[in-house]
C-alpha atoms as a PDB file:
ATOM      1  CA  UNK A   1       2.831 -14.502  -2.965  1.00  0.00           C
ATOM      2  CA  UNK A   2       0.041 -11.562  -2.196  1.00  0.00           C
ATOM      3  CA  UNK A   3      -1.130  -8.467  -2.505  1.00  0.00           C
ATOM      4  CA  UNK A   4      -2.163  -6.564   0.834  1.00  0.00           C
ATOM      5  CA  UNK A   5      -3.824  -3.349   0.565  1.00  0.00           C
ATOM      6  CA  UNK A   6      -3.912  -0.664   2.874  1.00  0.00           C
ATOM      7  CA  UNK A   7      -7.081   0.089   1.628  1.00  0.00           C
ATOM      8  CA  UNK A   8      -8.603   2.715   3.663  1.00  0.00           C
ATOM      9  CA  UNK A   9      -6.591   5.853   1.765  1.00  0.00           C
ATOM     10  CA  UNK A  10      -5.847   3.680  -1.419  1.00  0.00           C
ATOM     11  CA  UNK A  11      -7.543   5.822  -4.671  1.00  0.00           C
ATOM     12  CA  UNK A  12     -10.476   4.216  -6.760  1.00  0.00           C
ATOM     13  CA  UNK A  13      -8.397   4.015  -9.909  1.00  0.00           C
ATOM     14  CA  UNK A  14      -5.383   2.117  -7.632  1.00  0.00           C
ATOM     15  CA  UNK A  15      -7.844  -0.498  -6.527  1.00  0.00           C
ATOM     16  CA  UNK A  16      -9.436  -0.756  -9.692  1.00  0.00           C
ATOM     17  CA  UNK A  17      -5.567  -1.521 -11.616  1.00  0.00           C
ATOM     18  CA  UNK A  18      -5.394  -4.104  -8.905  1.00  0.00           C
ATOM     19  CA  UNK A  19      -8.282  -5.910  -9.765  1.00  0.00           C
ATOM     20  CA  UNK A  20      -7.432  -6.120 -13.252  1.00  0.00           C
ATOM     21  CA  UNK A  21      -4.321  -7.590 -12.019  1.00  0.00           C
ATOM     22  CA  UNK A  22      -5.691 -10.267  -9.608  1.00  0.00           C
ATOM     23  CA  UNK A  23      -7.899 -11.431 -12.569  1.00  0.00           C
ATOM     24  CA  UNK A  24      -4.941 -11.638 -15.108  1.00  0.00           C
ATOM     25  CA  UNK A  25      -2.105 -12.873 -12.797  1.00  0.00           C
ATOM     26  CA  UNK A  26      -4.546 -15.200 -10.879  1.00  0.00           C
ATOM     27  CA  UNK A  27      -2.848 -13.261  -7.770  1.00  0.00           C
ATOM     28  CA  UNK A  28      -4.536 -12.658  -4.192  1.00  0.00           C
ATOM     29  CA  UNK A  29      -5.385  -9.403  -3.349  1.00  0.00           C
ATOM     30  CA  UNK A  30      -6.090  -8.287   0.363  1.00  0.00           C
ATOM     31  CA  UNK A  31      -7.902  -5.188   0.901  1.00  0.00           C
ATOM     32  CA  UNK A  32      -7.440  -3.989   4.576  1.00  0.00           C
ATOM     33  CA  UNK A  33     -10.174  -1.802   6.245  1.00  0.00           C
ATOM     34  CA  UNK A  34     -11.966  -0.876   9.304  1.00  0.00           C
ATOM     35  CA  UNK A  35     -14.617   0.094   6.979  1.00  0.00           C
ATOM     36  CA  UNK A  36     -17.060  -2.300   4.237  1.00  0.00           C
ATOM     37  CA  UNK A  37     -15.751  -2.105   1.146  1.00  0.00           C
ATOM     38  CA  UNK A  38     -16.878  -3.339  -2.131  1.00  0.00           C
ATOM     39  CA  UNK A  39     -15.221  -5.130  -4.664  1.00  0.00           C
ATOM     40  CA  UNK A  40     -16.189  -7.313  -8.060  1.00  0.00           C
ATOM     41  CA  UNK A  41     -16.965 -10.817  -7.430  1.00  0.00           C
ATOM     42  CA  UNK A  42     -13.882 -12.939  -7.545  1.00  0.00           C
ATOM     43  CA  UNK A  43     -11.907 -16.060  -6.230  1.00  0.00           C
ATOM     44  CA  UNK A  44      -8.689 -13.969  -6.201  1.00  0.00           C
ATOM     45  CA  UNK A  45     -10.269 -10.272  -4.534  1.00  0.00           C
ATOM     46  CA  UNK A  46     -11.092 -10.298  -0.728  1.00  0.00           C
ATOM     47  CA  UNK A  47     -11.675  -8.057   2.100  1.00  0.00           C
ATOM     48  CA  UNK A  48     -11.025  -7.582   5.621  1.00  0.00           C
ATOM     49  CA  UNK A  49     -12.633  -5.636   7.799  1.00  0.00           C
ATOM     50  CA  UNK A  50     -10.731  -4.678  10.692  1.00  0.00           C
ATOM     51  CA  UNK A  51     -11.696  -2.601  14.191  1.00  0.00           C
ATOM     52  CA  UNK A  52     -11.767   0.697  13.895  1.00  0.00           C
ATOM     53  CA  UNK A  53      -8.951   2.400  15.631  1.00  0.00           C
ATOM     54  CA  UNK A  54      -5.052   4.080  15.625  1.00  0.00           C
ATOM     55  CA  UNK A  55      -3.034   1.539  13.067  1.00  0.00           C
ATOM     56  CA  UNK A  56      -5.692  -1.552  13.176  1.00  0.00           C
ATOM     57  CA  UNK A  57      -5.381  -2.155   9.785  1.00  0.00           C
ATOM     58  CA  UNK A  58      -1.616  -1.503   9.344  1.00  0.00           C
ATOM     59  CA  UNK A  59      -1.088  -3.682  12.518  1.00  0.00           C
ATOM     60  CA  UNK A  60      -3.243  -6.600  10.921  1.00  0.00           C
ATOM     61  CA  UNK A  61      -1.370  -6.380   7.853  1.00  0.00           C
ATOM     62  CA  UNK A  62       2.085  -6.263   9.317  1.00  0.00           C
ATOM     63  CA  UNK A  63       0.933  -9.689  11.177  1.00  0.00           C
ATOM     64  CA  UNK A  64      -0.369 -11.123   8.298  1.00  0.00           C
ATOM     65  CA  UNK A  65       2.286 -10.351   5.419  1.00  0.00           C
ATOM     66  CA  UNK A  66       5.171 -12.631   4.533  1.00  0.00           C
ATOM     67  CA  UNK A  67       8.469 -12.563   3.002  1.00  0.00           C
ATOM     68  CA  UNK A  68       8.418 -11.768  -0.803  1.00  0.00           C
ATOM     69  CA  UNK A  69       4.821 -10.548  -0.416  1.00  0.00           C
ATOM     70  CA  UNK A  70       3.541  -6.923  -1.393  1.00  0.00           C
ATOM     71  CA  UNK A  71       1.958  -4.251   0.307  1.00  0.00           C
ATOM     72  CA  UNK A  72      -0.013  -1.175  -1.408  1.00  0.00           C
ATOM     73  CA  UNK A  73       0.297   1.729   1.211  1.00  0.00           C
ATOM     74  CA  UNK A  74       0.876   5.441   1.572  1.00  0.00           C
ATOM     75  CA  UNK A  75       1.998   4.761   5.077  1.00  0.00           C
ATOM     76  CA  UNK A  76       5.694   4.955   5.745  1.00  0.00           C
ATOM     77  CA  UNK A  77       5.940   3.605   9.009  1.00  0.00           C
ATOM     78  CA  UNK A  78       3.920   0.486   7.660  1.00  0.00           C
ATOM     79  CA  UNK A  79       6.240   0.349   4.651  1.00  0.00           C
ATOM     80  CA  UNK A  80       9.140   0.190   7.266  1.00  0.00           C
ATOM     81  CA  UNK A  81       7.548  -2.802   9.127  1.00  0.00           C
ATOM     82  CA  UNK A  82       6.590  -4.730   6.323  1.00  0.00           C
ATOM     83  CA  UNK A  83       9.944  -4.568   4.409  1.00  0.00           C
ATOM     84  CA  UNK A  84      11.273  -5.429   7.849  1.00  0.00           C
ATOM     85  CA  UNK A  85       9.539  -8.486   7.366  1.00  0.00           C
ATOM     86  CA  UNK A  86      11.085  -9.132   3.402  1.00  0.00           C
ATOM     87  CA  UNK A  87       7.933  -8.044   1.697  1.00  0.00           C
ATOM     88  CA  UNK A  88       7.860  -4.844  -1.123  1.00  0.00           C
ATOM     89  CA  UNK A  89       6.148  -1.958  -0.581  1.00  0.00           C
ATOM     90  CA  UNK A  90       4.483   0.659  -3.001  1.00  0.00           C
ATOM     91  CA  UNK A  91       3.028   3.849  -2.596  1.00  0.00           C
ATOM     92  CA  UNK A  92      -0.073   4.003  -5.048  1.00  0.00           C
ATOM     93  CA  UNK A  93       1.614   6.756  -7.049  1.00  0.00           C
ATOM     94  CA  UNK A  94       3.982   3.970  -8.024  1.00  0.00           C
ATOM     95  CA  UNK A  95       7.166   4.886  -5.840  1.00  0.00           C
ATOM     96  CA  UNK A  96       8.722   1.366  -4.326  1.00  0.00           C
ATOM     97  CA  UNK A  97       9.863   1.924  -0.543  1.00  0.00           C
ATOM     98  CA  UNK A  98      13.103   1.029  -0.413  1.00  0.00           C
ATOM     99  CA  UNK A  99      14.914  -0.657   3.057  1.00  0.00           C
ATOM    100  CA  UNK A 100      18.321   1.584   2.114  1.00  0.00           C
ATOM    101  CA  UNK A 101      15.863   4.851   2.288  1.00  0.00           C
ATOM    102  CA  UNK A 102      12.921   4.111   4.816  1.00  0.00           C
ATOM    103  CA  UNK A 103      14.746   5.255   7.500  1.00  0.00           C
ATOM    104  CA  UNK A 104      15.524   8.960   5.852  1.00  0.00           C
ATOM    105  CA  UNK A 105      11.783   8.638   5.117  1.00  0.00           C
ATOM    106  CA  UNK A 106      10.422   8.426   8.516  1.00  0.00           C
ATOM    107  CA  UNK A 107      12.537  10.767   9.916  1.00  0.00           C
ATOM    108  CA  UNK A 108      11.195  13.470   7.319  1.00  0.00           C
ATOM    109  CA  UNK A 109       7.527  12.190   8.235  1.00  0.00           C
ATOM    110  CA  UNK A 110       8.338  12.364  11.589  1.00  0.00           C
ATOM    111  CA  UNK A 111       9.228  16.477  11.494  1.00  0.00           C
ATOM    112  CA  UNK A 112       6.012  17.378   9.336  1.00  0.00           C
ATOM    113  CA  UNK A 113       3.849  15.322  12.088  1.00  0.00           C
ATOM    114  CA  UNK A 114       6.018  17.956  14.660  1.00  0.00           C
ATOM    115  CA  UNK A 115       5.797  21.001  12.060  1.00  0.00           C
ATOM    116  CA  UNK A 116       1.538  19.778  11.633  1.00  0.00           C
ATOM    117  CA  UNK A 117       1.989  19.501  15.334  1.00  0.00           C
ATOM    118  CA  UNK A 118       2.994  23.272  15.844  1.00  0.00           C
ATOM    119  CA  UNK A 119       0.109  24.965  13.859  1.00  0.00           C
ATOM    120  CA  UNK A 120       2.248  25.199  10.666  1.00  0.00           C
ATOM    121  CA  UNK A 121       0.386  23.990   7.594  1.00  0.00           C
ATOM    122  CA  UNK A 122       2.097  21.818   5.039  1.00  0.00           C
ATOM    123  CA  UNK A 123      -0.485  21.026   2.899  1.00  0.00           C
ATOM    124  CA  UNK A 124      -1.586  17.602   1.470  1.00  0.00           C
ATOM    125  CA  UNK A 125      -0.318  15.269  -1.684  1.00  0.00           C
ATOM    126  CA  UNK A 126      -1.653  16.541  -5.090  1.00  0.00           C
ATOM    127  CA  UNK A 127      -4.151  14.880  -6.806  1.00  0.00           C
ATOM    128  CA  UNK A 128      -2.858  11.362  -8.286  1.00  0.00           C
ATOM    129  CA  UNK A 129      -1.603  12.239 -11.934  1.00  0.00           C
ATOM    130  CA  UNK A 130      -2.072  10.423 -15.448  1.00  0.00           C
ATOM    131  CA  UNK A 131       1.841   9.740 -15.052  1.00  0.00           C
ATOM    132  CA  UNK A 132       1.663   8.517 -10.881  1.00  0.00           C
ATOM    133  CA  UNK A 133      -1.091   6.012 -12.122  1.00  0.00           C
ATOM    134  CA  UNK A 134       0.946   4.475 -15.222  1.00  0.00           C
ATOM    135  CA  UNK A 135       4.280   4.552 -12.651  1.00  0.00           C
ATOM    136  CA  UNK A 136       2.073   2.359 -10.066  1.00  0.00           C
ATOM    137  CA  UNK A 137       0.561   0.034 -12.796  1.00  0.00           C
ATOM    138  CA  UNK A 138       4.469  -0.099 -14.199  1.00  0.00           C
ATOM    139  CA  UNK A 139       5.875  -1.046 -11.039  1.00  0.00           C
ATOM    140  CA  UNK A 140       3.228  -3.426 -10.376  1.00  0.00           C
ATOM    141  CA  UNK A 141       3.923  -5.136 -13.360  1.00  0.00           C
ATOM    142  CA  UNK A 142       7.756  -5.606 -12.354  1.00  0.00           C
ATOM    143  CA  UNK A 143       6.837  -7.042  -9.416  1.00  0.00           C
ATOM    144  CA  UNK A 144       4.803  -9.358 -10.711  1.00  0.00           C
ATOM    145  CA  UNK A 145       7.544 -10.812 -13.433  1.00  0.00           C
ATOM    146  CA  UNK A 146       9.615 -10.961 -10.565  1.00  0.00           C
ATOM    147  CA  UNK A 147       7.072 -13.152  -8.599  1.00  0.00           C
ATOM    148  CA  UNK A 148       6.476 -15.589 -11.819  1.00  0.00           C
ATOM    149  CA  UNK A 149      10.636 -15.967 -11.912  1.00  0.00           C
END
């Protein structure tokens, strides 16, 4: 099992509760870019640096994932394809993506892109909270009992 990162729009303080984790669990950890990105010196953290472009890193992900595998992303139409493919998905304010719900999901993504699309302004996500971060690090944790099972 690994850990794929979507690592362009992951926060600092995500990244830095998956390193902890790679070092502890002895897990791989995937960070997914079209941008250089550094990250502490270890066997179990790597990065790949993808083309720049529309969905080049969630498309190189999505290729590269297997079943039972997870995948860090705030993307919902890269959360569909993955857990199309058997792997988890997590948003890094610790909600799990969940195949019974992803298509609800996109559909509500789909009419704020047309509502964005129209001039009408729906704001961004708040700032990650003290709570969101303990949630991710939480669900993180389940998965990986689950993995060691």
């Amino acid at each position: 099992m690994a850990i794929w990162v979507d690592a362009d729009a992951c926060p600092k303080v995500i990244k830095e509760i998956l390193f902890r984790a790679a070092q502890r669990e002895s897990i791989q950890i995937t960070l997914v870019a079209n941008q250089t990105l550094t990250v502490p010196p270890s066997p179990f953290i790597h990065t790949l640096r993808v083309a720049a472009g529309f969905d080049v890193a969630d498309n190189e992900i999505v290729r590269r994932v297997d079943a039972g595998d997870l995948v860090i992303t705030s993307d919902i139409p890269l959360a569909a394809d993955v857990l199309g493919k058997g792997a988890v998905a997590l948003t890094p304010r610790g909600e799990r993506y969940r195949p019974e719900t992803i298509r609800e999901r996109l559909t509500m993504r789909d009419f704020m892109d047309t509502l964005r699309a129209s001039g009408i302004q729906t704001g961004g996500p708040p700032p990650l909270s003290q709570r969101e971060r303990q949630e991710f690090a939480r669900e993180l944790d389940h998965w990986l009992q689950q993995v060691k099972r």
